[in-house]
C-alpha atoms as a PDB file:
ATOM      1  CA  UNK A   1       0.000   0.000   0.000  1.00  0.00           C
ATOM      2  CA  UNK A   2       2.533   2.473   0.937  1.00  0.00           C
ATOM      3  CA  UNK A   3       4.262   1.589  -2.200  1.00  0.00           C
ATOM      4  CA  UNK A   4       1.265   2.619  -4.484  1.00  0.00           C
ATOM      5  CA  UNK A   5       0.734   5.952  -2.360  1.00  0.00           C
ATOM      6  CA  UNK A   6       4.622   6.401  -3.380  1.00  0.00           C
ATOM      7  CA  UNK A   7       3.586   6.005  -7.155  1.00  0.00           C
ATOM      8  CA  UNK A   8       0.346   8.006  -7.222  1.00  0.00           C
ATOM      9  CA  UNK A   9       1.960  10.747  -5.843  1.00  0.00           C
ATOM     10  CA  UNK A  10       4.959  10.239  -8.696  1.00  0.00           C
ATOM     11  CA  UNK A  11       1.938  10.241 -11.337  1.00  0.00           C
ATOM     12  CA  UNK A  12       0.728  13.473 -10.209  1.00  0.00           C
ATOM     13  CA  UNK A  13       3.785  15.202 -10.339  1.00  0.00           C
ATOM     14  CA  UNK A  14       4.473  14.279 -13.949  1.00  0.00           C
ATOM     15  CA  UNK A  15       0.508  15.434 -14.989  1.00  0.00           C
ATOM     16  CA  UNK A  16      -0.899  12.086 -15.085  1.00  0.00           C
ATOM     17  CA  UNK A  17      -4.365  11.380 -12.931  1.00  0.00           C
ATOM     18  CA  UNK A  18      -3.147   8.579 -10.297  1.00  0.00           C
ATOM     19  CA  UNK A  19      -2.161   4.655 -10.008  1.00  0.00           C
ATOM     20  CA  UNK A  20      -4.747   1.657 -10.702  1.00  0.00           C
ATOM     21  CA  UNK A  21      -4.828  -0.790  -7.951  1.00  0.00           C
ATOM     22  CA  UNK A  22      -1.109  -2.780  -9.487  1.00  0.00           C
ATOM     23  CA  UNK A  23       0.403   0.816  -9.224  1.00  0.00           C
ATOM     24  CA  UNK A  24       0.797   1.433 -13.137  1.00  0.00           C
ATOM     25  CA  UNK A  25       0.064   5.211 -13.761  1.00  0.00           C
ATOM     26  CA  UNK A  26      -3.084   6.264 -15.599  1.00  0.00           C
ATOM     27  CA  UNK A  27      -4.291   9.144 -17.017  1.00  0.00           C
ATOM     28  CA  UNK A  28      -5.991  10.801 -19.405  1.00  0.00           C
ATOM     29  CA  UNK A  29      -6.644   9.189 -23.120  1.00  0.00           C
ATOM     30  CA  UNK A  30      -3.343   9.340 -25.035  1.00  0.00           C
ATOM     31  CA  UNK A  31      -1.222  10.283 -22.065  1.00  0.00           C
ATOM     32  CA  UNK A  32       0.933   7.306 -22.639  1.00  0.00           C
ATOM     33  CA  UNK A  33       1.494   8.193 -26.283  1.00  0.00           C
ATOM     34  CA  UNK A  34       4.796   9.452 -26.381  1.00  0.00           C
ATOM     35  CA  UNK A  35       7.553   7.231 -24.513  1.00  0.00           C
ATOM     36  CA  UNK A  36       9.150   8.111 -21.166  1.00  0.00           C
ATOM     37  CA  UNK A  37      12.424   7.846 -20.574  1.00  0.00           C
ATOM     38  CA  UNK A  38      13.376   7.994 -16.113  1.00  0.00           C
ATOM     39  CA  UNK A  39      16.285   7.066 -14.331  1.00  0.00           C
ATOM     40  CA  UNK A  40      18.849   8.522 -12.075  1.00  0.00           C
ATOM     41  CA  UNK A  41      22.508   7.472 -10.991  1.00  0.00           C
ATOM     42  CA  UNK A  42      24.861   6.870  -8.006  1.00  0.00           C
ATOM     43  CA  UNK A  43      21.802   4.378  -6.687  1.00  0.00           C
ATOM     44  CA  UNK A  44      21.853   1.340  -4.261  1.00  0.00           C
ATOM     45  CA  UNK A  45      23.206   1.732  -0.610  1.00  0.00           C
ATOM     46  CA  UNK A  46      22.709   0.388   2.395  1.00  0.00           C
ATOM     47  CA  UNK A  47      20.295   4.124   3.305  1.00  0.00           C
ATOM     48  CA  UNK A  48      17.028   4.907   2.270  1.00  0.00           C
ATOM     49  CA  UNK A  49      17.529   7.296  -0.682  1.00  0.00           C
ATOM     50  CA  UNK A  50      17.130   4.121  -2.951  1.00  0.00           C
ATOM     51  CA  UNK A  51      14.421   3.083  -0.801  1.00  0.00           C
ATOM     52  CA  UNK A  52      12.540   6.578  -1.823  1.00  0.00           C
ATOM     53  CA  UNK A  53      13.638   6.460  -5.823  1.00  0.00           C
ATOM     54  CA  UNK A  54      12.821   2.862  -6.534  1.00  0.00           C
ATOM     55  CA  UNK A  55       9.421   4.038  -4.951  1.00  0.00           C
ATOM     56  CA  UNK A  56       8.823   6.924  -7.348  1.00  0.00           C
ATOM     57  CA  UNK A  57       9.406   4.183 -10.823  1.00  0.00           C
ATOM     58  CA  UNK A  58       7.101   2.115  -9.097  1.00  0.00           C
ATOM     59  CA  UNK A  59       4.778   4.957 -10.351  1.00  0.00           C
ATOM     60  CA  UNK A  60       6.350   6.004 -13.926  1.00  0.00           C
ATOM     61  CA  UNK A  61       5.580   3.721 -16.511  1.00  0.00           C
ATOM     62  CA  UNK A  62       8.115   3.698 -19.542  1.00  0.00           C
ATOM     63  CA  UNK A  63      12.029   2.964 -19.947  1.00  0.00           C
ATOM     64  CA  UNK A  64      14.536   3.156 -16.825  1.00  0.00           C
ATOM     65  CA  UNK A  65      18.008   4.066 -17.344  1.00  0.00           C
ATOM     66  CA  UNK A  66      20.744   4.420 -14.666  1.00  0.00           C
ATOM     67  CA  UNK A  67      24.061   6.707 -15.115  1.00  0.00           C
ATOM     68  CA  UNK A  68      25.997   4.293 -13.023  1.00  0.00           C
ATOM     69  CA  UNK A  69      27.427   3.264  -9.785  1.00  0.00           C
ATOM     70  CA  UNK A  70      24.165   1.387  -9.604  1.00  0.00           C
ATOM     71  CA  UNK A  71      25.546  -0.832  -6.222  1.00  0.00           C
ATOM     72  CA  UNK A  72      27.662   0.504  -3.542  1.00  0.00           C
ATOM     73  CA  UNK A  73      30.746   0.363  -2.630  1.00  0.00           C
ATOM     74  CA  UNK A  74      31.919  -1.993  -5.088  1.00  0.00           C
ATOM     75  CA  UNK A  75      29.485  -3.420  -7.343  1.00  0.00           C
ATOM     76  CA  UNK A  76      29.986  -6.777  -6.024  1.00  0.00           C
ATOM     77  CA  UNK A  77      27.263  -9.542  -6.944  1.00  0.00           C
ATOM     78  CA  UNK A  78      26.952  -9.491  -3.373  1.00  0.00           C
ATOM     79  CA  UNK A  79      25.718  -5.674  -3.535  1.00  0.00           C
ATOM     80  CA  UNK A  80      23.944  -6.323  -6.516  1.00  0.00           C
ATOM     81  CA  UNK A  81      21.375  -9.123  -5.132  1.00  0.00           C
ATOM     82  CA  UNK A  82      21.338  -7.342  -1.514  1.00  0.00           C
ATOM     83  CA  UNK A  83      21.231  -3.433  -2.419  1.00  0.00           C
ATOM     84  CA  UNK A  84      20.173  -2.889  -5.979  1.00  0.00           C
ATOM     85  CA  UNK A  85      17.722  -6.264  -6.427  1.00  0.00           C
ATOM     86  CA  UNK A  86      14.982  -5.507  -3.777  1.00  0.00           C
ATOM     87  CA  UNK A  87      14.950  -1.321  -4.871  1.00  0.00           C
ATOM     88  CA  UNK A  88      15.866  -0.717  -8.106  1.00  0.00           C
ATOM     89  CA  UNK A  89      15.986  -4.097  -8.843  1.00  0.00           C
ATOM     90  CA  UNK A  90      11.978  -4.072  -9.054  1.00  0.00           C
ATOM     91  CA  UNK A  91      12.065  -2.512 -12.478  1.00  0.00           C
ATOM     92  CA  UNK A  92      14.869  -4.603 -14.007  1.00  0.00           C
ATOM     93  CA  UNK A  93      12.734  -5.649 -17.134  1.00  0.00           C
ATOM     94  CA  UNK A  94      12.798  -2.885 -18.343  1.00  0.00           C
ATOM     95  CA  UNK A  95      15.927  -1.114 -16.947  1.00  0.00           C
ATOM     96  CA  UNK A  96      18.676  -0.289 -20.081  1.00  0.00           C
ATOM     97  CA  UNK A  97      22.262   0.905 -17.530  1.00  0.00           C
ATOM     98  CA  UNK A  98      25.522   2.334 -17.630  1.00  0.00           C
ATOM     99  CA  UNK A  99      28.163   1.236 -15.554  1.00  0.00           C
ATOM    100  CA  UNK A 100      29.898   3.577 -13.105  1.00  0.00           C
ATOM    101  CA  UNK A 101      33.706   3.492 -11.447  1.00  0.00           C
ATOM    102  CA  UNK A 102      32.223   1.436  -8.573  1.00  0.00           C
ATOM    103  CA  UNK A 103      30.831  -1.032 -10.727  1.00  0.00           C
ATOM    104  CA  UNK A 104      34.290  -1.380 -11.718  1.00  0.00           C
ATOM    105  CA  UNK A 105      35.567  -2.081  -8.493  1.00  0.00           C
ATOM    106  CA  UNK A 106      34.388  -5.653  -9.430  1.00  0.00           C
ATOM    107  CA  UNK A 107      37.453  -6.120 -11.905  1.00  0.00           C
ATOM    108  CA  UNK A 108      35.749  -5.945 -15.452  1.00  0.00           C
ATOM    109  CA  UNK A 109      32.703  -4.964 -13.820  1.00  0.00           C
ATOM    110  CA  UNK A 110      31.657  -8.620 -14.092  1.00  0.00           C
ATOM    111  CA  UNK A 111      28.592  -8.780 -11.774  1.00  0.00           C
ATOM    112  CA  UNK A 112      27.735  -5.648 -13.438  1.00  0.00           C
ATOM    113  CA  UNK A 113      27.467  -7.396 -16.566  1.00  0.00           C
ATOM    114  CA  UNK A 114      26.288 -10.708 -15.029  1.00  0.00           C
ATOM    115  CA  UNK A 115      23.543  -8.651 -12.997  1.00  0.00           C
ATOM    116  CA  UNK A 116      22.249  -6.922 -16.189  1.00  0.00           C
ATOM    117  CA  UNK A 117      22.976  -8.941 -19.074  1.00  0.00           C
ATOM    118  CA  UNK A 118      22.386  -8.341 -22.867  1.00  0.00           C
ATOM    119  CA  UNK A 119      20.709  -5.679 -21.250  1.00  0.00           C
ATOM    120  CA  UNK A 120      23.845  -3.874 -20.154  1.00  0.00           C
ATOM    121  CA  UNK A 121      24.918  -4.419 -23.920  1.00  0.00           C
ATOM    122  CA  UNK A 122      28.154  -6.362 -24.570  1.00  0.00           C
ATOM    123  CA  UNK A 123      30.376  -7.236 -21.692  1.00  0.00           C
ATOM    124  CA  UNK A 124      33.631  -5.489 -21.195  1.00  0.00           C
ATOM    125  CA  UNK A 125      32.065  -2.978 -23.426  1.00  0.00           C
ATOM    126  CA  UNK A 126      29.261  -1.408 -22.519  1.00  0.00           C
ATOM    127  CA  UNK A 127      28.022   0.623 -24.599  1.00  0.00           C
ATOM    128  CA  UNK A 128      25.104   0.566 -26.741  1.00  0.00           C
ATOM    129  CA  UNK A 129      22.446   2.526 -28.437  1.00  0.00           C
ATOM    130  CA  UNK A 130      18.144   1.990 -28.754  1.00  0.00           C
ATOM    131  CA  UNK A 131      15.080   3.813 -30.052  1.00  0.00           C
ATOM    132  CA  UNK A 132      12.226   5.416 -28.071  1.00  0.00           C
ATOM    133  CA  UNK A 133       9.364   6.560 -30.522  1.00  0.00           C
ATOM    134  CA  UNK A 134      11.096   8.732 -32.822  1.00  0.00           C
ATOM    135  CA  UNK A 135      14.337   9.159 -30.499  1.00  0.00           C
ATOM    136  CA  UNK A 136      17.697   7.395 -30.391  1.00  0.00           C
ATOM    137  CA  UNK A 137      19.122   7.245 -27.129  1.00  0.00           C
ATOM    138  CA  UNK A 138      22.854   6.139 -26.782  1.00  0.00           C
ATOM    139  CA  UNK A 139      24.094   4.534 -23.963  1.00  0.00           C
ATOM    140  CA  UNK A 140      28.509   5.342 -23.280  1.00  0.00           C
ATOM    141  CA  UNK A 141      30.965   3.627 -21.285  1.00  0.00           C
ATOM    142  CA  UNK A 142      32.916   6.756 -19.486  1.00  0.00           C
ATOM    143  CA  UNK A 143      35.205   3.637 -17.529  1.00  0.00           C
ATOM    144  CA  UNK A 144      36.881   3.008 -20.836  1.00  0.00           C
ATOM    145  CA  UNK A 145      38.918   4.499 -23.591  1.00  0.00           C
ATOM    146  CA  UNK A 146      36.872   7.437 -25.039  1.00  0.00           C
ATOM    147  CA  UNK A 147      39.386   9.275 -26.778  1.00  0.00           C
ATOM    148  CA  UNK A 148      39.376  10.341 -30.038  1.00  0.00           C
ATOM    149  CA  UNK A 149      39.958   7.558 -32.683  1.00  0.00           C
ATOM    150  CA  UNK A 150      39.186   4.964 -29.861  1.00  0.00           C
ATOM    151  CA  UNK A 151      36.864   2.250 -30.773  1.00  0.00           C
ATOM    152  CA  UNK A 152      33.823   3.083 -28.466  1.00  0.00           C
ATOM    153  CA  UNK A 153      34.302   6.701 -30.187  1.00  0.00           C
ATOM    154  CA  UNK A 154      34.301   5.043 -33.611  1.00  0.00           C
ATOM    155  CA  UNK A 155      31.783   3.413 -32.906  1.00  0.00           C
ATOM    156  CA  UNK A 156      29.707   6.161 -31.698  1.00  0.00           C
ATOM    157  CA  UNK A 157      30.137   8.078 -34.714  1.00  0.00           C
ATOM    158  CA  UNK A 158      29.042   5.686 -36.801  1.00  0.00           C
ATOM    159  CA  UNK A 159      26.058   4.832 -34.740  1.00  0.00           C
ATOM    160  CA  UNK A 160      25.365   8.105 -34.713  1.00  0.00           C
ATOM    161  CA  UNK A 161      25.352   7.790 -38.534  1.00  0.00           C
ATOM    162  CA  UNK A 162      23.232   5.356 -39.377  1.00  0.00           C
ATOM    163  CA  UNK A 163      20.382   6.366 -37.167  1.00  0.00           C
ATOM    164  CA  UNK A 164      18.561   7.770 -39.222  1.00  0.00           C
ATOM    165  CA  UNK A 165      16.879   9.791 -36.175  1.00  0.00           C
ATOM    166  CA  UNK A 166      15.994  13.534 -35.859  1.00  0.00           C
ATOM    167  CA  UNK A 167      16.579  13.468 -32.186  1.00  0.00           C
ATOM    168  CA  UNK A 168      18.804  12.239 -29.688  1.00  0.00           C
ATOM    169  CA  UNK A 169      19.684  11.767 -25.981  1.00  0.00           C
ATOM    170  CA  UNK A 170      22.979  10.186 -24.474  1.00  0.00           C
ATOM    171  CA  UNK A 171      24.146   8.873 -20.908  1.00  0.00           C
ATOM    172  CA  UNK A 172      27.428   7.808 -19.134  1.00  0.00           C
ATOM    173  CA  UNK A 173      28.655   8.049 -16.051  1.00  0.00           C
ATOM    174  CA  UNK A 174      31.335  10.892 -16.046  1.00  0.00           C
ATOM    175  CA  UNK A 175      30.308  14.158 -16.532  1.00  0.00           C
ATOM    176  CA  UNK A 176      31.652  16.478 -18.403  1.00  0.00           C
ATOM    177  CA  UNK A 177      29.918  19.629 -17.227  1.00  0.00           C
ATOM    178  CA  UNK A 178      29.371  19.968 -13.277  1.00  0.00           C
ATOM    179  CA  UNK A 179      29.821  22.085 -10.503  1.00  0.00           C
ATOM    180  CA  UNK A 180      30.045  19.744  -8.072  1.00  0.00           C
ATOM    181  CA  UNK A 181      32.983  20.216  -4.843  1.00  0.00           C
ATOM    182  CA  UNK A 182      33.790  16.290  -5.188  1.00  0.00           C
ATOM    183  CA  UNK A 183      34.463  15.188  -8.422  1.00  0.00           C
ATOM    184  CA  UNK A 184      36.037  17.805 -11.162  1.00  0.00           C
ATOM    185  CA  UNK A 185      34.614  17.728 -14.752  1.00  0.00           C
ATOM    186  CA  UNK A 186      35.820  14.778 -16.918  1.00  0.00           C
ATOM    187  CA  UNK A 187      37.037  16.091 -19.710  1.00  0.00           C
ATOM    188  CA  UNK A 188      38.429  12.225 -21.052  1.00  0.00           C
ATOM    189  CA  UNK A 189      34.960  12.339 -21.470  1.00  0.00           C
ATOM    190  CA  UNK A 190      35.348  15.792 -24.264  1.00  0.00           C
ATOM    191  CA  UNK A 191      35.461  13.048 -27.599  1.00  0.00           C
ATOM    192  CA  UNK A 192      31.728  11.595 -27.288  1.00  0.00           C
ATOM    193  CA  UNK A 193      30.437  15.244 -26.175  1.00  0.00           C
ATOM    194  CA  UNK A 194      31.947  16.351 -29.393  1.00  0.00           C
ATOM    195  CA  UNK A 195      30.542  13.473 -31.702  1.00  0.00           C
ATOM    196  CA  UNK A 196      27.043  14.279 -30.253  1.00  0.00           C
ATOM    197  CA  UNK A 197      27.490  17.502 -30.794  1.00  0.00           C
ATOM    198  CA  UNK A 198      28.596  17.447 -34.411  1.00  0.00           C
ATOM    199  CA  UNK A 199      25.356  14.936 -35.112  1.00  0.00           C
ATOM    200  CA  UNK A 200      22.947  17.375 -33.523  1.00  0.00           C
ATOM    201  CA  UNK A 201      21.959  15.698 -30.456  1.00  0.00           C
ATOM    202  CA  UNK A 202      19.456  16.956 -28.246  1.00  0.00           C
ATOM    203  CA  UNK A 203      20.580  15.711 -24.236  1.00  0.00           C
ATOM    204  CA  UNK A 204      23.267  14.000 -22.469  1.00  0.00           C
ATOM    205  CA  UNK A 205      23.192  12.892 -18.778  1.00  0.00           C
ATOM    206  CA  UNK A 206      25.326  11.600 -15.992  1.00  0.00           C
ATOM    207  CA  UNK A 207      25.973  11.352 -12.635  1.00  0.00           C
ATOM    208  CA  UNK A 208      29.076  10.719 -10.872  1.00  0.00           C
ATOM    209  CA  UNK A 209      28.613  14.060  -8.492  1.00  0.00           C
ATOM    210  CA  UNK A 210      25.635  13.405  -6.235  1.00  0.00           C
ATOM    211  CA  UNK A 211      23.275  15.940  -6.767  1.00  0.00           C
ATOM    212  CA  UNK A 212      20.917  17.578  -9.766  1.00  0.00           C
ATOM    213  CA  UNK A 213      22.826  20.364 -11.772  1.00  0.00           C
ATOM    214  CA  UNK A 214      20.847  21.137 -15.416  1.00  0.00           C
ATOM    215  CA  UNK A 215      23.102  23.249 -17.778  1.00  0.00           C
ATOM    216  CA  UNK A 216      21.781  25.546 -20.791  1.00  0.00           C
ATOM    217  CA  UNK A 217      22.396  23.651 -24.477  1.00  0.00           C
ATOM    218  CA  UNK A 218      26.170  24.442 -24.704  1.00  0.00           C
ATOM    219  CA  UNK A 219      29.096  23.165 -27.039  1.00  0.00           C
ATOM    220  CA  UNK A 220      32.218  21.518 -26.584  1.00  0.00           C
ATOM    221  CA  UNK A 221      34.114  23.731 -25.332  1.00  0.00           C
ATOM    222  CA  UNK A 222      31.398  25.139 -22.769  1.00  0.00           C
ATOM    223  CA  UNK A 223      29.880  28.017 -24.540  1.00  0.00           C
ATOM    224  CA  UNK A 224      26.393  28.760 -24.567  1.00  0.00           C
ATOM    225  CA  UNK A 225      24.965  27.392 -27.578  1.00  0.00           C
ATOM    226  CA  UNK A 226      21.024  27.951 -27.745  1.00  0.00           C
ATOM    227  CA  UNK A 227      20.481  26.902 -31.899  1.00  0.00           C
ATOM    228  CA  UNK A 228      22.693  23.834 -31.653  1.00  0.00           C
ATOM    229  CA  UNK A 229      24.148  23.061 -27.822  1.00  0.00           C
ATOM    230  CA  UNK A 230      23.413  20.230 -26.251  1.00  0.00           C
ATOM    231  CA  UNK A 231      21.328  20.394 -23.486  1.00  0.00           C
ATOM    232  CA  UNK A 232      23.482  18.489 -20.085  1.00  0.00           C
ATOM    233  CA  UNK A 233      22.042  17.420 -16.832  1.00  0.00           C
ATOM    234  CA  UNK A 234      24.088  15.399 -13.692  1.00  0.00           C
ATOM    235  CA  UNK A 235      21.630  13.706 -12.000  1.00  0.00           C
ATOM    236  CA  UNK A 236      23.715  11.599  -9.362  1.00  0.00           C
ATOM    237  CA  UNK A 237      20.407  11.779  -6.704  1.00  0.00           C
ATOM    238  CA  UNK A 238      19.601   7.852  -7.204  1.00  0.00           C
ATOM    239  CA  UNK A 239      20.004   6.865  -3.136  1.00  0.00           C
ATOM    240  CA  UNK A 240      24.325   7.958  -2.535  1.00  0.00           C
ATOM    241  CA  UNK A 241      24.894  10.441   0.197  1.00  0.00           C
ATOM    242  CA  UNK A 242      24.281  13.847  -1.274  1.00  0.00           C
ATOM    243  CA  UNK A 243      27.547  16.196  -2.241  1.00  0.00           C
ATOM    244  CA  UNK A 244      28.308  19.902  -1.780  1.00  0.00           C
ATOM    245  CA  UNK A 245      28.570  22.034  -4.993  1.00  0.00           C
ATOM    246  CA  UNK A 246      31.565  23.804  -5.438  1.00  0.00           C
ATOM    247  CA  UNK A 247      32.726  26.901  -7.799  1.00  0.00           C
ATOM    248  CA  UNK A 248      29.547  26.930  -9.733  1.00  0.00           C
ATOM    249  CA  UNK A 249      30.231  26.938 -13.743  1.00  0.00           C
ATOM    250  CA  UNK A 250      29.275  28.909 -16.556  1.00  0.00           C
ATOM    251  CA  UNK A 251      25.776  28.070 -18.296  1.00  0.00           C
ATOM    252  CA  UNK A 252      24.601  26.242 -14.551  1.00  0.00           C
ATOM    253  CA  UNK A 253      21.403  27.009 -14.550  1.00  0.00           C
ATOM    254  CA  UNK A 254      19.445  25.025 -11.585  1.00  0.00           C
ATOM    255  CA  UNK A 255      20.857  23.190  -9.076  1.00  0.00           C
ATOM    256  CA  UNK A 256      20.337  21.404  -5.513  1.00  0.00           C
ATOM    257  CA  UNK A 257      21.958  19.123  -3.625  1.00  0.00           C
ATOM    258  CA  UNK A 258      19.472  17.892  -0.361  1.00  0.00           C
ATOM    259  CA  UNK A 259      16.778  15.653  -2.467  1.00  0.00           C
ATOM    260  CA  UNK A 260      16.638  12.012  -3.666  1.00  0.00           C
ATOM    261  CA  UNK A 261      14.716  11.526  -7.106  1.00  0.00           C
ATOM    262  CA  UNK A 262      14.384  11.052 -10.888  1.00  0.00           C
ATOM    263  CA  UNK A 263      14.076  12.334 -13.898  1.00  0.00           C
ATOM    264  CA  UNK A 264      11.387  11.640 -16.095  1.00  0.00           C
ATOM    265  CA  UNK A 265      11.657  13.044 -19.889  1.00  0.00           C
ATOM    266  CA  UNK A 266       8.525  12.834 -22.311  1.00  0.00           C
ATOM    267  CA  UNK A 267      10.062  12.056 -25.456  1.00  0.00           C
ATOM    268  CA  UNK A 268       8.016  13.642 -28.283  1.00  0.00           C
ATOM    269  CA  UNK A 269       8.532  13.890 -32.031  1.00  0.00           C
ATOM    270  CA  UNK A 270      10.017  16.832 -32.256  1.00  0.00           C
ATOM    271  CA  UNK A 271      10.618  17.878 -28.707  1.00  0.00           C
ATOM    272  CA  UNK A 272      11.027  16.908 -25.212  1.00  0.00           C
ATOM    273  CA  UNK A 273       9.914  17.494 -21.504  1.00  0.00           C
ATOM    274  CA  UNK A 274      11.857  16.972 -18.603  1.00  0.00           C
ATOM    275  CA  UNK A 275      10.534  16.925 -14.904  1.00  0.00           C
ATOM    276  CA  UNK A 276      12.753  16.249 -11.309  1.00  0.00           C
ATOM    277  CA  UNK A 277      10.591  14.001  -9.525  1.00  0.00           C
ATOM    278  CA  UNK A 278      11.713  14.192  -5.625  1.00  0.00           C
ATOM    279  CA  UNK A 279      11.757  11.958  -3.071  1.00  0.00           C
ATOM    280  CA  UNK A 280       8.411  11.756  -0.583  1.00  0.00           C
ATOM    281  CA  UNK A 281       8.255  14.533   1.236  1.00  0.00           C
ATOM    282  CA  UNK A 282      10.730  17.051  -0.692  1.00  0.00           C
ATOM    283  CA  UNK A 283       9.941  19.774  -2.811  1.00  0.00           C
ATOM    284  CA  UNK A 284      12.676  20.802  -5.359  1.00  0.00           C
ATOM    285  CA  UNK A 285      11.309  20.168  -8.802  1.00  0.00           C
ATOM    286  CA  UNK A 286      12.660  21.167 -12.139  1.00  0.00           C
ATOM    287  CA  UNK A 287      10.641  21.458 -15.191  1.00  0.00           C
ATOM    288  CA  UNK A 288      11.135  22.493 -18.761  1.00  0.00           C
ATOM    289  CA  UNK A 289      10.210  21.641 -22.193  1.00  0.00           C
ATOM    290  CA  UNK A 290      12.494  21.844 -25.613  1.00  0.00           C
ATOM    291  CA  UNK A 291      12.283  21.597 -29.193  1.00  0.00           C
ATOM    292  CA  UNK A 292      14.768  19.334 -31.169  1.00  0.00           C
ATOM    293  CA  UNK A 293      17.578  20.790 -33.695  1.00  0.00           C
END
């Protein structure tokens, strides 16, 4: 029971009118139209901030992703079956990940990989790409070799390529762009950015730095860039002990750093919404809506 309030109060928050009795949201006719795309990173712990996420999917129907360091400290199978199994572990199904640096404190992030199979795309790689609707989404590997002429950055471009898609979203772990006091940005990271970039993508996400940070559409180098930037958010609030910001960067444009939660993005044909869903109890929201290049 306390599970479904949990998931009606999720459904309200992203416009929809409630739960039925199993806890899948419902709403008006055609509400469900356009996919949704929710997740979070930096997830299962032995708190209750996972406790309070996993609660909010139980009430947003559509595609789950993670931005990594899915089971603390180390990603063990251990922390896998014990930590990330009976939270996040509910929505598995339908769960597509990305692996963070604690995953990889598994060498090879092998329960990672065990843990999520084909789903986690292929082992020792991880990276991999989907469609929503009329959206690709991309899925990187920010543990690995990303530089420029690498083979994950090969590959990207050609996926990129052969899409065939007018818009499209990315997540890894790393981020590139973040104000955050504990981890500085990752610019290994700068070669993908820049191959989404020159393709026209729309969004890229991470985590890494627990807390929510959303940036204005900037390019490579960190300008603003409203015609053809890409649009960044670090959303490392999955159930890891919040962070302190630190010297806040150009183009930062909301931030906060004491809420748990997800965030849920309406994928449309030619445009997306984005919405913070907080923990039970919390406040902070962020909203916003966006048309693709």
């Amino acid at each position: 029971m306390r599970r479904h309030v949990f998931a009606a109060l999720a459904a309200l928050l992203l416009g929809l009118t409630g739960c039925g009795p199993d806890g899948t949201p419902t709403g008006p006719p055609g509400w469900a139209a356009d996919p949704v795309l929710v997740g979070a990173g930096d997830i299962a712990t032995s708190g209750k901030g996972d406790s309070a996420t996993a609660a909010l999917l139980d009430g947003i129907g559509g595609t789950v992703f993670t931005l990594g360091d899915n089971a603390y400290d180390s990603g063990t199978a251990k922390q896998f079956a014990s930590l990330y199994g009976p939270t996040w572990g509910r929505h598995k199904t339908r769960t597509r990940p990305t692996p963070g640096n604690h995953d990889y404190r598994t060498p090879g992030a092998s329960a990672y990989y065990d843990y999520f199979g084909a789903a986690a795309g292929p082992p020792g790689l991880g990276y991999y790409s989907y469609d929503l609707g009329t959206w690709h989404i991309v899925s990187l590997n920010s543990n690995i070799d990303m530089a420029a002429g690498s083979a994950q950055e090969r590959w990207l471009r050609a996926d990129l390529a052969a899409s065939g898609r007018h818009c499209t979203l990315a997540y890894w772990h790393h981020p590139l762009f973040t104000s955050g006091a504990n981890h500085a940005p990752e610019t290994s990271t700068l070669p993908l950015f820049q191959a989404l970039y020159d393709s026209g993508a729309e969004v890229v996400l991470a985590g890494h730095n627990h807390q929510y940070e959303r940036f204005a559409p900037m390019d490579p180098a960190g300008r603003a860039d409203p015609a053809h930037g890409i649009r960044t958010f670090v959303v490392g609030t999955g159930g890891g002990g919040l962070y302190q910001f630190g010297t806040i960067q150009p183009n930062s444009e909301v931030r906060d750093n004491a809420t748990f939660g997800v965030i849920a993005f309406t994928l449309h044909t030619d445009g997306y919404e984005w919405r913070f869903v907080p923990e039970e109890g919390k406040t902070f929201t962020d909203t916003g809506t966006a048309a693709c290049h």
